[in-house]
C-alpha atoms as a PDB file:
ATOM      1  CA  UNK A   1       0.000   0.000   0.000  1.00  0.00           C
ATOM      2  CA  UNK A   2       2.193   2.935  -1.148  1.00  0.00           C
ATOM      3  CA  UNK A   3      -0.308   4.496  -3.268  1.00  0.00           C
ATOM      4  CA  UNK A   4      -1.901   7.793  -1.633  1.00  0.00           C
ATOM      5  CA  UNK A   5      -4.570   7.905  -3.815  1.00  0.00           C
ATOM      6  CA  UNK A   6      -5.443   3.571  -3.741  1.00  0.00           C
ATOM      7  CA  UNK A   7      -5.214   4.080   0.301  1.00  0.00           C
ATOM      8  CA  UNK A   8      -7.850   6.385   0.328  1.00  0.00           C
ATOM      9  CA  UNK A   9     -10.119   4.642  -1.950  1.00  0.00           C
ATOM     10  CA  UNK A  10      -9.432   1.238   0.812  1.00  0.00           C
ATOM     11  CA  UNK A  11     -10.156   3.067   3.443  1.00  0.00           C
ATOM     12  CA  UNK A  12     -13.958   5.109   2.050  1.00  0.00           C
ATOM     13  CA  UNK A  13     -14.212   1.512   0.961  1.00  0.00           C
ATOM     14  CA  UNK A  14     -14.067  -0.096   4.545  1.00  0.00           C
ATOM     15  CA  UNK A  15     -15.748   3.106   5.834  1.00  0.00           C
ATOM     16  CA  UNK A  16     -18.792   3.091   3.930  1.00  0.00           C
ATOM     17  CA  UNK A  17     -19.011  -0.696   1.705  1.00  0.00           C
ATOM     18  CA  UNK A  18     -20.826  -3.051   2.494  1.00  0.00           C
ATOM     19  CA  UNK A  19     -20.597  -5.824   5.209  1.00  0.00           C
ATOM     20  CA  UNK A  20     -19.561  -7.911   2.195  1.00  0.00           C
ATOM     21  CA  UNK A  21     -17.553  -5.929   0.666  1.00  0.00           C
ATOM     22  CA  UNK A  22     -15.910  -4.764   4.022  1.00  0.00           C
ATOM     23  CA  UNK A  23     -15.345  -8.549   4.869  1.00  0.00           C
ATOM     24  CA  UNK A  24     -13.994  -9.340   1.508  1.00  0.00           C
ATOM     25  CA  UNK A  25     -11.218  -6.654   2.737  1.00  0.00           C
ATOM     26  CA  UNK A  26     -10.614  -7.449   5.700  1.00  0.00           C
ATOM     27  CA  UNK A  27      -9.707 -10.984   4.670  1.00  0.00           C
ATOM     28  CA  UNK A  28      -6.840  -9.530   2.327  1.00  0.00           C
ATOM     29  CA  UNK A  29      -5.815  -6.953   5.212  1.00  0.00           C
ATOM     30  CA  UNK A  30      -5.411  -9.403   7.696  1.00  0.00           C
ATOM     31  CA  UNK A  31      -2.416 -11.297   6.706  1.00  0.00           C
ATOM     32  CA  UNK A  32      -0.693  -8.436   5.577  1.00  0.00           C
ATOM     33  CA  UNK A  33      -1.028  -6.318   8.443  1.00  0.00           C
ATOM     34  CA  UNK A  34       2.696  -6.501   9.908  1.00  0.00           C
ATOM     35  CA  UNK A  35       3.651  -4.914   6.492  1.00  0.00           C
ATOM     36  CA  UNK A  36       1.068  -2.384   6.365  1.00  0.00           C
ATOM     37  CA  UNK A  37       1.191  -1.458  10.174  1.00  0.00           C
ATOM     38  CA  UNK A  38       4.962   0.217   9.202  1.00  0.00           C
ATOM     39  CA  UNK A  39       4.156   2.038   5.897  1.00  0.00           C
ATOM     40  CA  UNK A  40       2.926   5.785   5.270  1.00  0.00           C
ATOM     41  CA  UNK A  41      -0.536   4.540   4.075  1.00  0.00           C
ATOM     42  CA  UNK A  42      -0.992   1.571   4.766  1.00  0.00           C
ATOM     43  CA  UNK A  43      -0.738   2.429   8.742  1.00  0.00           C
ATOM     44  CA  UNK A  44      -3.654   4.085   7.715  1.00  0.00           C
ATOM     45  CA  UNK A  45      -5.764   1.406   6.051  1.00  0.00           C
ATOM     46  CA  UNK A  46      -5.148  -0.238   9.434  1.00  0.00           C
ATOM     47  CA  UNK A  47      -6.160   2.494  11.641  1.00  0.00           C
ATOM     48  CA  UNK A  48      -9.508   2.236   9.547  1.00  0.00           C
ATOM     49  CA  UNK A  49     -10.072  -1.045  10.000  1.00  0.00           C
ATOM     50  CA  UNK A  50      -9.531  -0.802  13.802  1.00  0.00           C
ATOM     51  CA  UNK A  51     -11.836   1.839  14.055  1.00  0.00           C
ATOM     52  CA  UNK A  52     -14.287   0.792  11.465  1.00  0.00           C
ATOM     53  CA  UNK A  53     -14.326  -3.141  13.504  1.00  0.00           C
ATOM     54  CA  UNK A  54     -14.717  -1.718  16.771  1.00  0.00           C
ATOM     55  CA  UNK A  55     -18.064  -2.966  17.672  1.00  0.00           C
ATOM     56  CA  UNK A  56     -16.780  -6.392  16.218  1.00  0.00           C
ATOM     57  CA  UNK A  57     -14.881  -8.151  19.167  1.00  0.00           C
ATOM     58  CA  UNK A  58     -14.106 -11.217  16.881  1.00  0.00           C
ATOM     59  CA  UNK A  59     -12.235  -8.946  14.242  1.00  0.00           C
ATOM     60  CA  UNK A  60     -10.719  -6.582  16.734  1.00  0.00           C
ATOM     61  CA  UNK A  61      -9.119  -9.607  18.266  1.00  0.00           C
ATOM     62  CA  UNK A  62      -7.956 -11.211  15.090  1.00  0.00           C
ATOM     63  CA  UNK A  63      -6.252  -7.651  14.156  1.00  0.00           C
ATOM     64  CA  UNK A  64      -4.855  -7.087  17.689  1.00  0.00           C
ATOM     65  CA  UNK A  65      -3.305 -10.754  17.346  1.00  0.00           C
ATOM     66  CA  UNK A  66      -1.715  -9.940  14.033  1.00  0.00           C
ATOM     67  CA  UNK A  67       0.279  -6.715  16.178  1.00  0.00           C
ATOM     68  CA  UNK A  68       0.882  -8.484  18.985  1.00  0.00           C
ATOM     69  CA  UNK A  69       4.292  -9.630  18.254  1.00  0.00           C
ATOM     70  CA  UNK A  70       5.183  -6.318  16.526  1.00  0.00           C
ATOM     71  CA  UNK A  71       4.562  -3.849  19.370  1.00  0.00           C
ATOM     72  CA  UNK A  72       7.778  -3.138  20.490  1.00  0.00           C
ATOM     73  CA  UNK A  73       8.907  -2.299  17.062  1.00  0.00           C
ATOM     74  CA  UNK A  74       5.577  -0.463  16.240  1.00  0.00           C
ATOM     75  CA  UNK A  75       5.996   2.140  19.422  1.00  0.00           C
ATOM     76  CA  UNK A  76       9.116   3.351  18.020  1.00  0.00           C
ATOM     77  CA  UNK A  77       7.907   3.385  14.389  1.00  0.00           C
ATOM     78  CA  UNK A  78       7.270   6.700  12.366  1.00  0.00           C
ATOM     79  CA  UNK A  79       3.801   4.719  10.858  1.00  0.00           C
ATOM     80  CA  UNK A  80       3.367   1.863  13.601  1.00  0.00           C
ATOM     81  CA  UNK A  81       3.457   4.081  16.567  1.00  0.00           C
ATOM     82  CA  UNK A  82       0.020   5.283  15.233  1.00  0.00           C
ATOM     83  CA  UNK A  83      -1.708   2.304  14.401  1.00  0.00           C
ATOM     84  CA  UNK A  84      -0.858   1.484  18.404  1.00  0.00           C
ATOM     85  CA  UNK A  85      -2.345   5.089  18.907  1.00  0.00           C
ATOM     86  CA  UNK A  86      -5.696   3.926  17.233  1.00  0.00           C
ATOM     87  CA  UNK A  87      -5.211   0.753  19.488  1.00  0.00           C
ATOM     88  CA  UNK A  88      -5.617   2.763  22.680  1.00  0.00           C
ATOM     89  CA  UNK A  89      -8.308   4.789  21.314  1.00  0.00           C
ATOM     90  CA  UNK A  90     -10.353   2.181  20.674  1.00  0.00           C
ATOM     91  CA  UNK A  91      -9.767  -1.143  22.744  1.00  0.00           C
ATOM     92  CA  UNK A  92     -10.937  -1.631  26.180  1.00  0.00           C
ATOM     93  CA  UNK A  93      -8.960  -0.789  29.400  1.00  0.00           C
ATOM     94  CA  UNK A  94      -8.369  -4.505  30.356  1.00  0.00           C
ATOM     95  CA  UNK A  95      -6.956  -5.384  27.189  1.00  0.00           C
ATOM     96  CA  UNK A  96      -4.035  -2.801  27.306  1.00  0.00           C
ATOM     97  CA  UNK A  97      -1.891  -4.974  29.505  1.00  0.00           C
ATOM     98  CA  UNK A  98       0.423  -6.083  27.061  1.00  0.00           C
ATOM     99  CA  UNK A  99       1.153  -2.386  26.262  1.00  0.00           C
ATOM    100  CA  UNK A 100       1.257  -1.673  30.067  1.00  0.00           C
ATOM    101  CA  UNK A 101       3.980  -4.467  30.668  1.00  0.00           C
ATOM    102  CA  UNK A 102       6.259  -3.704  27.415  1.00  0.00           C
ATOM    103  CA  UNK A 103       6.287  -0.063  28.863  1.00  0.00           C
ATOM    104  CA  UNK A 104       6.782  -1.044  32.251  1.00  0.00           C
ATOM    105  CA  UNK A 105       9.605  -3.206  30.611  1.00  0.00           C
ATOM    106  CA  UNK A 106      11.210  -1.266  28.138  1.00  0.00           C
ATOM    107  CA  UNK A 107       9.364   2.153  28.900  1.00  0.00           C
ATOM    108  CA  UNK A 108      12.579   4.072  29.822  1.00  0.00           C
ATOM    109  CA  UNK A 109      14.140   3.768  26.958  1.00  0.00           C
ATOM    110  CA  UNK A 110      11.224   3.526  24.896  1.00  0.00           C
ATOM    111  CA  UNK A 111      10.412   7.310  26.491  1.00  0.00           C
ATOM    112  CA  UNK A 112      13.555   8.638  24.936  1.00  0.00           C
ATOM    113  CA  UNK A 113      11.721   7.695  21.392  1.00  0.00           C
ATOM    114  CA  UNK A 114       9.973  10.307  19.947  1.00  0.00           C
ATOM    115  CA  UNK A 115       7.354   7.783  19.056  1.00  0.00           C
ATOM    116  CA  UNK A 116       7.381   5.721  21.256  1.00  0.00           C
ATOM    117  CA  UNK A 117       6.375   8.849  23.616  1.00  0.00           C
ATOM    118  CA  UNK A 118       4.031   9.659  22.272  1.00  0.00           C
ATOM    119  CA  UNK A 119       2.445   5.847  22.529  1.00  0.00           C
ATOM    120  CA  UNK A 120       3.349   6.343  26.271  1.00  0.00           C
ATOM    121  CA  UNK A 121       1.348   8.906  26.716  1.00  0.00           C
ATOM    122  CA  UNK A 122      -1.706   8.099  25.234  1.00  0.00           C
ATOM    123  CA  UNK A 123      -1.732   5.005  27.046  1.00  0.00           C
ATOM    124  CA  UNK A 124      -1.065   7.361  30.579  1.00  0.00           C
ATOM    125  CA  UNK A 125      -4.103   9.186  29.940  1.00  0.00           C
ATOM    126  CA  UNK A 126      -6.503   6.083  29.230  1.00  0.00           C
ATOM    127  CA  UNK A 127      -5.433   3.808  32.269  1.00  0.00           C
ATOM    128  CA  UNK A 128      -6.703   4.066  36.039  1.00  0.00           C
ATOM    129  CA  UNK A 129      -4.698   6.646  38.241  1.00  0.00           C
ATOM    130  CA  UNK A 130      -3.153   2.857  40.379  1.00  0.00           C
ATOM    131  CA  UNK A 131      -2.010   1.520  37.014  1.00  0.00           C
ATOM    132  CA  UNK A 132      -1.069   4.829  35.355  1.00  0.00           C
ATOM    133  CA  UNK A 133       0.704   5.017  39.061  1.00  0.00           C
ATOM    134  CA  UNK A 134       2.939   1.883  38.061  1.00  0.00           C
ATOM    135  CA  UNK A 135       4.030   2.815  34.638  1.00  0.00           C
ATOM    136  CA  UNK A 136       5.364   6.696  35.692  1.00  0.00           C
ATOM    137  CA  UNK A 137       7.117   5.265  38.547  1.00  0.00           C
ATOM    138  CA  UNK A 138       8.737   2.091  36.492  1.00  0.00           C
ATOM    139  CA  UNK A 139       9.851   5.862  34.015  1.00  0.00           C
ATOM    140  CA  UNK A 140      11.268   7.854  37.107  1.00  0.00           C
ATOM    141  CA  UNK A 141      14.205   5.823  38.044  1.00  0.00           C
ATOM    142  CA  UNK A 142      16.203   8.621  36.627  1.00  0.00           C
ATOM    143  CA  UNK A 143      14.881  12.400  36.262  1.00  0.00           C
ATOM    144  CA  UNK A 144      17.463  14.034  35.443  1.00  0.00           C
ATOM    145  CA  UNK A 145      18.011  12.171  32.114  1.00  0.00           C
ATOM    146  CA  UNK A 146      14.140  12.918  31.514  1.00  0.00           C
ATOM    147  CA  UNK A 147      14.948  16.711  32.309  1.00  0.00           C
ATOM    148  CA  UNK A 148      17.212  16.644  29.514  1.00  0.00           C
ATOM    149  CA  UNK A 149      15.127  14.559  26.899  1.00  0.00           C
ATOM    150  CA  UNK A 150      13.122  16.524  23.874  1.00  0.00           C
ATOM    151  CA  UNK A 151      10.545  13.386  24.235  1.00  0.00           C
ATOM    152  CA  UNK A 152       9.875  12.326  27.447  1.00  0.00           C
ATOM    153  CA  UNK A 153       8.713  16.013  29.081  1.00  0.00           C
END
């Protein structure tokens, strides 16, 4: 999907076709959603989807399998850090905890990413105060590095 103009058309397609029609694409997204998750336009196809299969736990969960396995790389991608965006947007609060432990993992260094900050912080303002609690102290083992950083102010 590096066609500006065909991503658009995909996307008013899975917006406004049909159940059909919007089935018949989401069978050809699905296996190539690693790929699309980490270019220009087709991060966008995939933000659609999410978005457009919300309602739909069956599909939501067969797209949020597909990323599993790609969300470290995806926080720190220019294109995948926004499909993860859409992610916590959309998804229910209980289902973020694999995002909750890869930040409380890796979230220092991923806070020094531009994107991944910005992943961080979207996730911050969706989650309970407690569990927010956990993630910003996991960050904090260090503040003077994060006084320093142009991403994780």
């Amino acid at each position: 999907m590096d066609n500006a103009f065909g991503n658009f058309a995909i996307q008013k397609i899975i917006q406004y076709g049909t159940k059909h029609i919007q089935e018949s694409i989401f069978a050809r997204i699905l296996p190539n959603i690693k790929f699309l998750c980490t270019k220009m336009y087709g991060c966008r196809v995939v933000q659609m989807s999410i978005d457009v299969f919300k309602n739909d736990d069956d599909k939501l969960s067969m797209i949020l399998k597909e990323i599993n396995p790609l969300i470290l790389s995806l926080f720190q991608d220019k294109h995948g850090n926004h499909v993860l965006q859409k992610c916590v947007d959309i998804i229910k609060i209980q289902k973020l905890d694999e995002l909750v432990f890869i930040i409380i993992k890796n979230g220092k260094q991923m806070s020094y990413n531009y994107y991944a900050s910005r992943v961080i912080k979207k996730v911050l303002y969706k989650l309970p105060k407690k569990k927010a609690a956990e993630i910003i102290d996991s960050l904090l083992t260090d503040l003077k590095s994060f006084f320093v950083s142009n991403c994780s102010n």
